[in-house]
PDB file of N, CA and C in Angstrom:
ATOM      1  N   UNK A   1     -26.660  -2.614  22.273  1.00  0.00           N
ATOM      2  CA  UNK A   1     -26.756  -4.037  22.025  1.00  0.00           C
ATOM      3  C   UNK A   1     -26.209  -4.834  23.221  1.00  0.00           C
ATOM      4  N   UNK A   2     -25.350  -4.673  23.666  1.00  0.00           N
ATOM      5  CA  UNK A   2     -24.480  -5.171  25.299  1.00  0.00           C
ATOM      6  C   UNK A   2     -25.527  -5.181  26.114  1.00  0.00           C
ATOM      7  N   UNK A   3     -26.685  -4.203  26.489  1.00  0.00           N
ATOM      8  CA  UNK A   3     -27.191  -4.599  26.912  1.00  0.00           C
ATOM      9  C   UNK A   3     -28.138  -5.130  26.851  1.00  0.00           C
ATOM     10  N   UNK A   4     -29.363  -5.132  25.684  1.00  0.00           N
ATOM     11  CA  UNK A   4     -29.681  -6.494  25.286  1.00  0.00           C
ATOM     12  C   UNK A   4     -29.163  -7.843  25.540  1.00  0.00           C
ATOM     13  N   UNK A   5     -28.073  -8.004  24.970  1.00  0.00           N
ATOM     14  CA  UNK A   5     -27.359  -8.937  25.416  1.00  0.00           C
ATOM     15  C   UNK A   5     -27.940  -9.579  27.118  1.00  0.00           C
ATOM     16  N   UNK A   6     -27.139  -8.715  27.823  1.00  0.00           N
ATOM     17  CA  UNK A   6     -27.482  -8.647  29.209  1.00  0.00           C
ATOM     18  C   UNK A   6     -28.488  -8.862  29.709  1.00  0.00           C
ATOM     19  N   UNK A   7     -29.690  -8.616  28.993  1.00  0.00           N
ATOM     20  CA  UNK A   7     -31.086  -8.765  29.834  1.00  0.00           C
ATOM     21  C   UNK A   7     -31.867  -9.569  29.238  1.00  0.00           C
ATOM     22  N   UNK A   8     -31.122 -10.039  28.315  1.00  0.00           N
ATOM     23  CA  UNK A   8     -31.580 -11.540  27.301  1.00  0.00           C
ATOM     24  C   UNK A   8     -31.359 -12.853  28.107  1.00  0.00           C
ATOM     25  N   UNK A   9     -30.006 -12.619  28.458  1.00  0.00           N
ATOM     26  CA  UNK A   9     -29.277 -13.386  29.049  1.00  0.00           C
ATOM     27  C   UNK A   9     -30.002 -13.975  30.803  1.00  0.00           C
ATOM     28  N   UNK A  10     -30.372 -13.061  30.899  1.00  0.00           N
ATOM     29  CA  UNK A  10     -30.512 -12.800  32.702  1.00  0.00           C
ATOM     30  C   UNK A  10     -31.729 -13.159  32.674  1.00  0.00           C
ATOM     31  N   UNK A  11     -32.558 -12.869  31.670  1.00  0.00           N
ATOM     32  CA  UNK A  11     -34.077 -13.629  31.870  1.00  0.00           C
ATOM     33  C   UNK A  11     -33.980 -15.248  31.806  1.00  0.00           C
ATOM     34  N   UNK A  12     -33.396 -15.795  30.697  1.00  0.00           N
ATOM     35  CA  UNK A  12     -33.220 -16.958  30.300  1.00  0.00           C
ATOM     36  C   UNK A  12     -32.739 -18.067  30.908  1.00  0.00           C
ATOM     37  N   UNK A  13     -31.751 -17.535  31.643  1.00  0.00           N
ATOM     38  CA  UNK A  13     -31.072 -18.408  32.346  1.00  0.00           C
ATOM     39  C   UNK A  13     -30.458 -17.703  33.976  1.00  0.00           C
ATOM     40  N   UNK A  14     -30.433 -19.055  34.807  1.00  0.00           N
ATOM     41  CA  UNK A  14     -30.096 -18.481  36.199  1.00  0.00           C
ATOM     42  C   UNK A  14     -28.397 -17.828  35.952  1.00  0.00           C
ATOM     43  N   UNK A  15     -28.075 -16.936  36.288  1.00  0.00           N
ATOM     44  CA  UNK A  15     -26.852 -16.521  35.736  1.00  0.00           C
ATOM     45  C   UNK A  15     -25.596 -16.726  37.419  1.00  0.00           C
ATOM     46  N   UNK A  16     -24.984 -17.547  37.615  1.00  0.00           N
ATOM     47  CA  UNK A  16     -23.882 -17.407  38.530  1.00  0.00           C
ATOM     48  C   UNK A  16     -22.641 -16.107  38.556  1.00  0.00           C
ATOM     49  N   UNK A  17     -22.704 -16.185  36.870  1.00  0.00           N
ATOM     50  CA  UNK A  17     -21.367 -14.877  36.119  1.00  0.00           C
ATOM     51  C   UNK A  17     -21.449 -14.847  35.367  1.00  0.00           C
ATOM     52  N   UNK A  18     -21.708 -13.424  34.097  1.00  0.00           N
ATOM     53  CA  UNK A  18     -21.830 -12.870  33.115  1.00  0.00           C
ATOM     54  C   UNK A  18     -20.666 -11.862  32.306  1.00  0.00           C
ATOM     55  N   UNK A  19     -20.448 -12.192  31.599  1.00  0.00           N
ATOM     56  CA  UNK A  19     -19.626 -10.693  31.517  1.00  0.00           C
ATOM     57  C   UNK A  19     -19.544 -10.570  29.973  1.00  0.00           C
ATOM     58  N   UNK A  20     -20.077  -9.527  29.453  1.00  0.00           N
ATOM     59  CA  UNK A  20     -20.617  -9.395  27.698  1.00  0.00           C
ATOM     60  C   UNK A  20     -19.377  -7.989  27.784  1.00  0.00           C
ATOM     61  N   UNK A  21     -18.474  -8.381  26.518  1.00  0.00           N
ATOM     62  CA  UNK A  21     -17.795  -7.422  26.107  1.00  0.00           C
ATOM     63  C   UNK A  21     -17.603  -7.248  24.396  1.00  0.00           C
ATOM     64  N   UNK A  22     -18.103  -5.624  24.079  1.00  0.00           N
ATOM     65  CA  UNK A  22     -18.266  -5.471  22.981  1.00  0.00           C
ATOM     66  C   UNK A  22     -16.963  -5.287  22.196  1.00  0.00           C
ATOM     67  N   UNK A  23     -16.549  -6.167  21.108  1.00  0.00           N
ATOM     68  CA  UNK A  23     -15.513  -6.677  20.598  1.00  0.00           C
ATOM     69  C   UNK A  23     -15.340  -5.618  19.082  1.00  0.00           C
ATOM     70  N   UNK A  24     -16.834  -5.341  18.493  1.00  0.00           N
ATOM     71  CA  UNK A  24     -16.734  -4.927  17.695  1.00  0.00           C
ATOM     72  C   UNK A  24     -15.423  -3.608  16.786  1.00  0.00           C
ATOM     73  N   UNK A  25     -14.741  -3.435  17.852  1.00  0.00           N
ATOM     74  CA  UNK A  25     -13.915  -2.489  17.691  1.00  0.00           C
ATOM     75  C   UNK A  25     -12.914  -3.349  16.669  1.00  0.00           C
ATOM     76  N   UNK A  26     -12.795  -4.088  17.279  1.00  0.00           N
ATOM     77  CA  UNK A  26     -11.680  -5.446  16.683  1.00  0.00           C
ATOM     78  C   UNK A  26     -11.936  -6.044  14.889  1.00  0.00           C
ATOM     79  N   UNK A  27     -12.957  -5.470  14.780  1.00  0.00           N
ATOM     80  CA  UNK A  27     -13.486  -5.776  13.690  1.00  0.00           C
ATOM     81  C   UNK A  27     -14.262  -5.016  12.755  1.00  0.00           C
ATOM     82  N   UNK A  28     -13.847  -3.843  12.955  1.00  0.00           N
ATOM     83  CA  UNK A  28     -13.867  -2.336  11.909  1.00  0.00           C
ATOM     84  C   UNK A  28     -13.105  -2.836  10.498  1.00  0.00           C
ATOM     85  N   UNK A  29     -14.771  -2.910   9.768  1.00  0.00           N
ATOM     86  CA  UNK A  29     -13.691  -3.143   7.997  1.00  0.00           C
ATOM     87  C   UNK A  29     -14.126  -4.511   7.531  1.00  0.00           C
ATOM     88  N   UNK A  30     -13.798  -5.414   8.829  1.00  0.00           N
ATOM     89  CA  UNK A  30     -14.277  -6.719   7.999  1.00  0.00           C
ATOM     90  C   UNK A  30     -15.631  -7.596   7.839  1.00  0.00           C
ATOM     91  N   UNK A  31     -15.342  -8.544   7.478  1.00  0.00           N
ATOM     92  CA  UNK A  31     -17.484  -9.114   6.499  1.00  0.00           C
ATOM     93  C   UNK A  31     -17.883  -8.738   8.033  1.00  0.00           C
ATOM     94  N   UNK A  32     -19.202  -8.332   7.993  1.00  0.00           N
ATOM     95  CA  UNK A  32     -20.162  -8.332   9.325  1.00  0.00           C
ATOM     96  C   UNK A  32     -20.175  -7.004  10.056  1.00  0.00           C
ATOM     97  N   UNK A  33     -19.267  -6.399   9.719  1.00  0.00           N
ATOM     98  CA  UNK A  33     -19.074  -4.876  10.457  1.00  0.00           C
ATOM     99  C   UNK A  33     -20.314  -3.985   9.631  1.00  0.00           C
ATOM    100  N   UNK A  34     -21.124  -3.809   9.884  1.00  0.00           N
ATOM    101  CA  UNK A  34     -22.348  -2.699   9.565  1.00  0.00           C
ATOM    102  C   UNK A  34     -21.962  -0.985  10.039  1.00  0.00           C
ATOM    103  N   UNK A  35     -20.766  -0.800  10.822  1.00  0.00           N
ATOM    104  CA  UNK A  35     -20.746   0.849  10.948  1.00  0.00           C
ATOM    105  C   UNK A  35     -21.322   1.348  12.037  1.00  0.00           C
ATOM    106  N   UNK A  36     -22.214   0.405  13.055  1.00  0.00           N
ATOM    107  CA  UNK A  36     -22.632   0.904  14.205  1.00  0.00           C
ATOM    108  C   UNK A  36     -22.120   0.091  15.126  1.00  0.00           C
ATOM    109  N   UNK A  37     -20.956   0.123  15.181  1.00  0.00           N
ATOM    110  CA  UNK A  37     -20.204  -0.962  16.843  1.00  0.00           C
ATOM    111  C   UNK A  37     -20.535  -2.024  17.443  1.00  0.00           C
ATOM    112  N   UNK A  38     -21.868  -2.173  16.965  1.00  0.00           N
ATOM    113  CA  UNK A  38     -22.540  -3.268  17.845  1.00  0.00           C
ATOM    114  C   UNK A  38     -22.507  -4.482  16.922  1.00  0.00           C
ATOM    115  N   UNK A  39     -21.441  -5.102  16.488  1.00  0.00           N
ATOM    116  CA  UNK A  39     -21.379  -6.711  15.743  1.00  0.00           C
ATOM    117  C   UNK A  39     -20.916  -7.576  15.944  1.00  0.00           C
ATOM    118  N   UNK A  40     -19.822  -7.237  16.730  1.00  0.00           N
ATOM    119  CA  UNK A  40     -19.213  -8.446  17.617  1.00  0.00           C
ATOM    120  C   UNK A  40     -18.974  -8.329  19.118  1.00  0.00           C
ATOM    121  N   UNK A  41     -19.615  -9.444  19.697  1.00  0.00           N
ATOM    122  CA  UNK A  41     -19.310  -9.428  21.101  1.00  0.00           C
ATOM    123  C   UNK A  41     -18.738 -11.017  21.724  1.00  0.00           C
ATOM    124  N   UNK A  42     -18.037 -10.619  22.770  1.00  0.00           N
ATOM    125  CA  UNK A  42     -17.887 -12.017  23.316  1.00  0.00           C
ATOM    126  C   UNK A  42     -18.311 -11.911  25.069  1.00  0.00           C
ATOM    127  N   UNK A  43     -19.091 -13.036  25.211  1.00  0.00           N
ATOM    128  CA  UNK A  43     -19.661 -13.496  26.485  1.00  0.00           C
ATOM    129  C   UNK A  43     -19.335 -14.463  26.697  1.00  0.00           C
ATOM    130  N   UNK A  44     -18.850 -14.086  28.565  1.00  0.00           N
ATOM    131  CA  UNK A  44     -18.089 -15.206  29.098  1.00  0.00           C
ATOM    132  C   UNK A  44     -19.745 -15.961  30.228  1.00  0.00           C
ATOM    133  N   UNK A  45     -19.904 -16.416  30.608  1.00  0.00           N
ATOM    134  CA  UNK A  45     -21.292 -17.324  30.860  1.00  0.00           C
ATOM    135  C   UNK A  45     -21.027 -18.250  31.811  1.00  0.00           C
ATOM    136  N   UNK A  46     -21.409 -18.208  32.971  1.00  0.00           N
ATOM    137  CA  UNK A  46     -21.412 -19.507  34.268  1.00  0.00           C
ATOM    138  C   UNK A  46     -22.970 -19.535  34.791  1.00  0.00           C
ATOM    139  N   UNK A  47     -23.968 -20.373  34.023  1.00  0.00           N
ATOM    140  CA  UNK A  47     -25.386 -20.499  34.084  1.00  0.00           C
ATOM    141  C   UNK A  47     -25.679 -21.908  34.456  1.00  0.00           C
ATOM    142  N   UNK A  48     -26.780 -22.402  35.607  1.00  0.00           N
ATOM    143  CA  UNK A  48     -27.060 -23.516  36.092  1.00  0.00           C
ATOM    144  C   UNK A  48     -27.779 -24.209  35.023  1.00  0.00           C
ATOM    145  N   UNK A  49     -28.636 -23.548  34.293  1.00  0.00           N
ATOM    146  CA  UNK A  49     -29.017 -24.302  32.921  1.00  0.00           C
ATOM    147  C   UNK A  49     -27.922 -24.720  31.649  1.00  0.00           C
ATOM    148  N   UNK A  50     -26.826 -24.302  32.105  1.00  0.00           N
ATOM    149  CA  UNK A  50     -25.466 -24.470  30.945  1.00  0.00           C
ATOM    150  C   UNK A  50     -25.001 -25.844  31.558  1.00  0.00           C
ATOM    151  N   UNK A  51     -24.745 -25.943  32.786  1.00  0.00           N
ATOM    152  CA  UNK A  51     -24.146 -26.894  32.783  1.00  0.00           C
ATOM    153  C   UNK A  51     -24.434 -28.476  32.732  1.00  0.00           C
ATOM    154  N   UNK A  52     -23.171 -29.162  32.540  1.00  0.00           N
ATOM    155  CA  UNK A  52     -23.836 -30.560  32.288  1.00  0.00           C
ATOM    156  C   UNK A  52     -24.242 -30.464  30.374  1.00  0.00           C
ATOM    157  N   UNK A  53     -24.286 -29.878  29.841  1.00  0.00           N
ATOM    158  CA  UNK A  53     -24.180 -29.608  28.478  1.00  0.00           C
ATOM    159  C   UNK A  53     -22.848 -29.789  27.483  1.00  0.00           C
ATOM    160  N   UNK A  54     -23.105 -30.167  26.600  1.00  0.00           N
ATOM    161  CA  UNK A  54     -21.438 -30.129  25.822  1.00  0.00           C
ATOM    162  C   UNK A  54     -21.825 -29.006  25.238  1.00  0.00           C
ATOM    163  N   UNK A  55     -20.326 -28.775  24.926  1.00  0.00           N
ATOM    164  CA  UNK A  55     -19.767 -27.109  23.980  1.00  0.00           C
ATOM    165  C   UNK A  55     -20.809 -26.681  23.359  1.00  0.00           C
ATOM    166  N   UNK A  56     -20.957 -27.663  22.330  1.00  0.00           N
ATOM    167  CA  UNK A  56     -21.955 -27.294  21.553  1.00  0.00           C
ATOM    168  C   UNK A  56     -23.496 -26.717  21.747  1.00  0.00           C
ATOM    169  N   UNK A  57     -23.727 -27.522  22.524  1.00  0.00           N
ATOM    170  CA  UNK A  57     -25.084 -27.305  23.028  1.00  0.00           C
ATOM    171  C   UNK A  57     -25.901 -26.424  23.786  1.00  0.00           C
ATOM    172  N   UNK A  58     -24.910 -25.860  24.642  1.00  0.00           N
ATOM    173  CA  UNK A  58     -24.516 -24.577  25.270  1.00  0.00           C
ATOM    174  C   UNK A  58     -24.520 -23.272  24.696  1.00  0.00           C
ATOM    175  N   UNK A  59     -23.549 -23.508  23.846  1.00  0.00           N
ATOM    176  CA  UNK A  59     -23.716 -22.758  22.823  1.00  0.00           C
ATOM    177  C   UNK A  59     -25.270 -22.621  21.770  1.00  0.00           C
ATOM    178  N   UNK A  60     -25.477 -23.196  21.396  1.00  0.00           N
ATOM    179  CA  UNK A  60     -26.775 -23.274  20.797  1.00  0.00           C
ATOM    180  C   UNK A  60     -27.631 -22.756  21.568  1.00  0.00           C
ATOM    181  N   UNK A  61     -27.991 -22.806  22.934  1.00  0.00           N
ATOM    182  CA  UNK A  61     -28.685 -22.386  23.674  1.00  0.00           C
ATOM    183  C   UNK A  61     -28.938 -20.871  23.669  1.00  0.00           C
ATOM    184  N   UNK A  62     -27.522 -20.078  24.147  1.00  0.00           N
ATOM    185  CA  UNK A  62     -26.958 -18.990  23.846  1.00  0.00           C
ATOM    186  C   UNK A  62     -27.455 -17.941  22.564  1.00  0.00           C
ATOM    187  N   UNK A  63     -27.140 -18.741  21.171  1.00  0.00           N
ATOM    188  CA  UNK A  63     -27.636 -18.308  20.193  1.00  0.00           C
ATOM    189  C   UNK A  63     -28.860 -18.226  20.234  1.00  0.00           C
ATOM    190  N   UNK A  64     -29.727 -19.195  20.625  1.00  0.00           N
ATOM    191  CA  UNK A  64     -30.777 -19.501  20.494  1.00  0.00           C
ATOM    192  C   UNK A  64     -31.769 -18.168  21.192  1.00  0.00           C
ATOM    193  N   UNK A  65     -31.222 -18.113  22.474  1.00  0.00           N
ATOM    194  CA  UNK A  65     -31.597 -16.826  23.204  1.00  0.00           C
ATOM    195  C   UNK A  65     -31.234 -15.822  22.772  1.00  0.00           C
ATOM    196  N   UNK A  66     -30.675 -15.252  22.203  1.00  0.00           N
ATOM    197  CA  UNK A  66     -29.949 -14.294  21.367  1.00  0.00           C
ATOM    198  C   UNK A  66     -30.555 -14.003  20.053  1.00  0.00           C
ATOM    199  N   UNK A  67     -31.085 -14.960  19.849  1.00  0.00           N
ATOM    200  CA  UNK A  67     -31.309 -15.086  18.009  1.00  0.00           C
ATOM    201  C   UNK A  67     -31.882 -13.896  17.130  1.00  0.00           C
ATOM    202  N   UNK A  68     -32.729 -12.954  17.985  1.00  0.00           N
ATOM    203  CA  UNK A  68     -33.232 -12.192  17.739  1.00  0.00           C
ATOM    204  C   UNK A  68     -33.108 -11.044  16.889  1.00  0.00           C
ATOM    205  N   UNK A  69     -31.495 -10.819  17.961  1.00  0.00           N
ATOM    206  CA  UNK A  69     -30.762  -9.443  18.071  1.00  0.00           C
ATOM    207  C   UNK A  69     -29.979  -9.988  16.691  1.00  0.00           C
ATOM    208  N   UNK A  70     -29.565 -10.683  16.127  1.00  0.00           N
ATOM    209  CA  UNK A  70     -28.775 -11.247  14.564  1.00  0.00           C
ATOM    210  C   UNK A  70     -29.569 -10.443  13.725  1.00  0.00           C
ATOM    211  N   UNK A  71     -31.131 -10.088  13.971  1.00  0.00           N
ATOM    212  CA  UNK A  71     -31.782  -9.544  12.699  1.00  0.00           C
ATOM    213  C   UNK A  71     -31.517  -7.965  12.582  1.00  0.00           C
ATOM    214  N   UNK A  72     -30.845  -7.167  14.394  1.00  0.00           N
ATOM    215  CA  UNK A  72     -30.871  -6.397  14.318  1.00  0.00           C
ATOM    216  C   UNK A  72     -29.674  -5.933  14.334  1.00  0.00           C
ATOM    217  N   UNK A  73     -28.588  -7.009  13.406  1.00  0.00           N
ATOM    218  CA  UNK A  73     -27.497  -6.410  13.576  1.00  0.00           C
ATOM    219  C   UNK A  73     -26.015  -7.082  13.822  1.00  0.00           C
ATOM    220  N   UNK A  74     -26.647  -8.002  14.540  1.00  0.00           N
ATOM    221  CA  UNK A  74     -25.465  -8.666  15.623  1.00  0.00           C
ATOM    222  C   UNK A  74     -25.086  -9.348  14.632  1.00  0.00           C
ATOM    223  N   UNK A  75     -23.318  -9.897  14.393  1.00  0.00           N
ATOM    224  CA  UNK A  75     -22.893 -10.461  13.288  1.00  0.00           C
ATOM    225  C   UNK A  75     -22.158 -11.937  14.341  1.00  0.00           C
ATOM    226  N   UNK A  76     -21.755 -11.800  15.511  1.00  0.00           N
ATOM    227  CA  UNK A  76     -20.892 -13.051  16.270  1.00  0.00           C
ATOM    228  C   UNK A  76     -20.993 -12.945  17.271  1.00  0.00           C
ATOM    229  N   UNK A  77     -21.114 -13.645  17.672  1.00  0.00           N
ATOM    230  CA  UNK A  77     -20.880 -14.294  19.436  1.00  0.00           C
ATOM    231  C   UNK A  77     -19.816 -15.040  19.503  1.00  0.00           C
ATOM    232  N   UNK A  78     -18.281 -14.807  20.688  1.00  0.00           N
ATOM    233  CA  UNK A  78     -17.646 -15.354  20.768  1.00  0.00           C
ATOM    234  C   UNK A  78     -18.424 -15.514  22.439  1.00  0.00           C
ATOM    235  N   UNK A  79     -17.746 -17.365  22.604  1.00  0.00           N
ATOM    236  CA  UNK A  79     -18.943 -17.883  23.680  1.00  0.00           C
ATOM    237  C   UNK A  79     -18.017 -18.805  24.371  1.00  0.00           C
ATOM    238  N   UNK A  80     -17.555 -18.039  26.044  1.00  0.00           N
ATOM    239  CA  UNK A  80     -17.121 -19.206  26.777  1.00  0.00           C
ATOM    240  C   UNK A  80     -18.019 -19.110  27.969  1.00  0.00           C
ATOM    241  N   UNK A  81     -18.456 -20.757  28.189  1.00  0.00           N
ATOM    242  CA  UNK A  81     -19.327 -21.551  29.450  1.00  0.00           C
ATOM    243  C   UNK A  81     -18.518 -21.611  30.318  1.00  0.00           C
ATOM    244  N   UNK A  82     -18.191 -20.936  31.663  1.00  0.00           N
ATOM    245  CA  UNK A  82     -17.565 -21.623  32.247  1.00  0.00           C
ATOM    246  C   UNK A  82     -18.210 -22.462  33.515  1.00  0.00           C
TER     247      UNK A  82
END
């Protein structure tokens, strides 16, 4: 899934700095954990299409590109723009 992530990411947007780290470990047991590692991740993000955007929107973007991988699994995105 990380790398999905990764090549979701890299098509979508011009990427300056990326860095997707799978979190799911952190979250063995609780709502959203399915048993295959891949449910929580957090991506840190410095994209020329991000900026000039508020939090939000950015974010939305993110998901939006992403949205996919939620059906196959993915339970969170923790999401910093920098």
């Amino acid at each position: 899934m990380k790398k999905e992530i990764e090549e979701i990411l890299q098509k979508q947007f011009q990427i300056d700095f990326l860095e997707v780290v799978n979190n799911s470990h952190l979250h063995a047991g609780h709502l959203g954990d399915n048993g295959t590692g891949n449910t929580h991740f957090k991506i840190e993000i410095k994209a020329r299409e991000l900026e000039g955007l508020s939090k939000i929107n950015a974010h939305r973007a993110i998901n939006k590109a992403v949205g996919k991988l939620f059906e196959k699994g993915l339970h969170a995105l923790e999401i910093k723009v920098k």
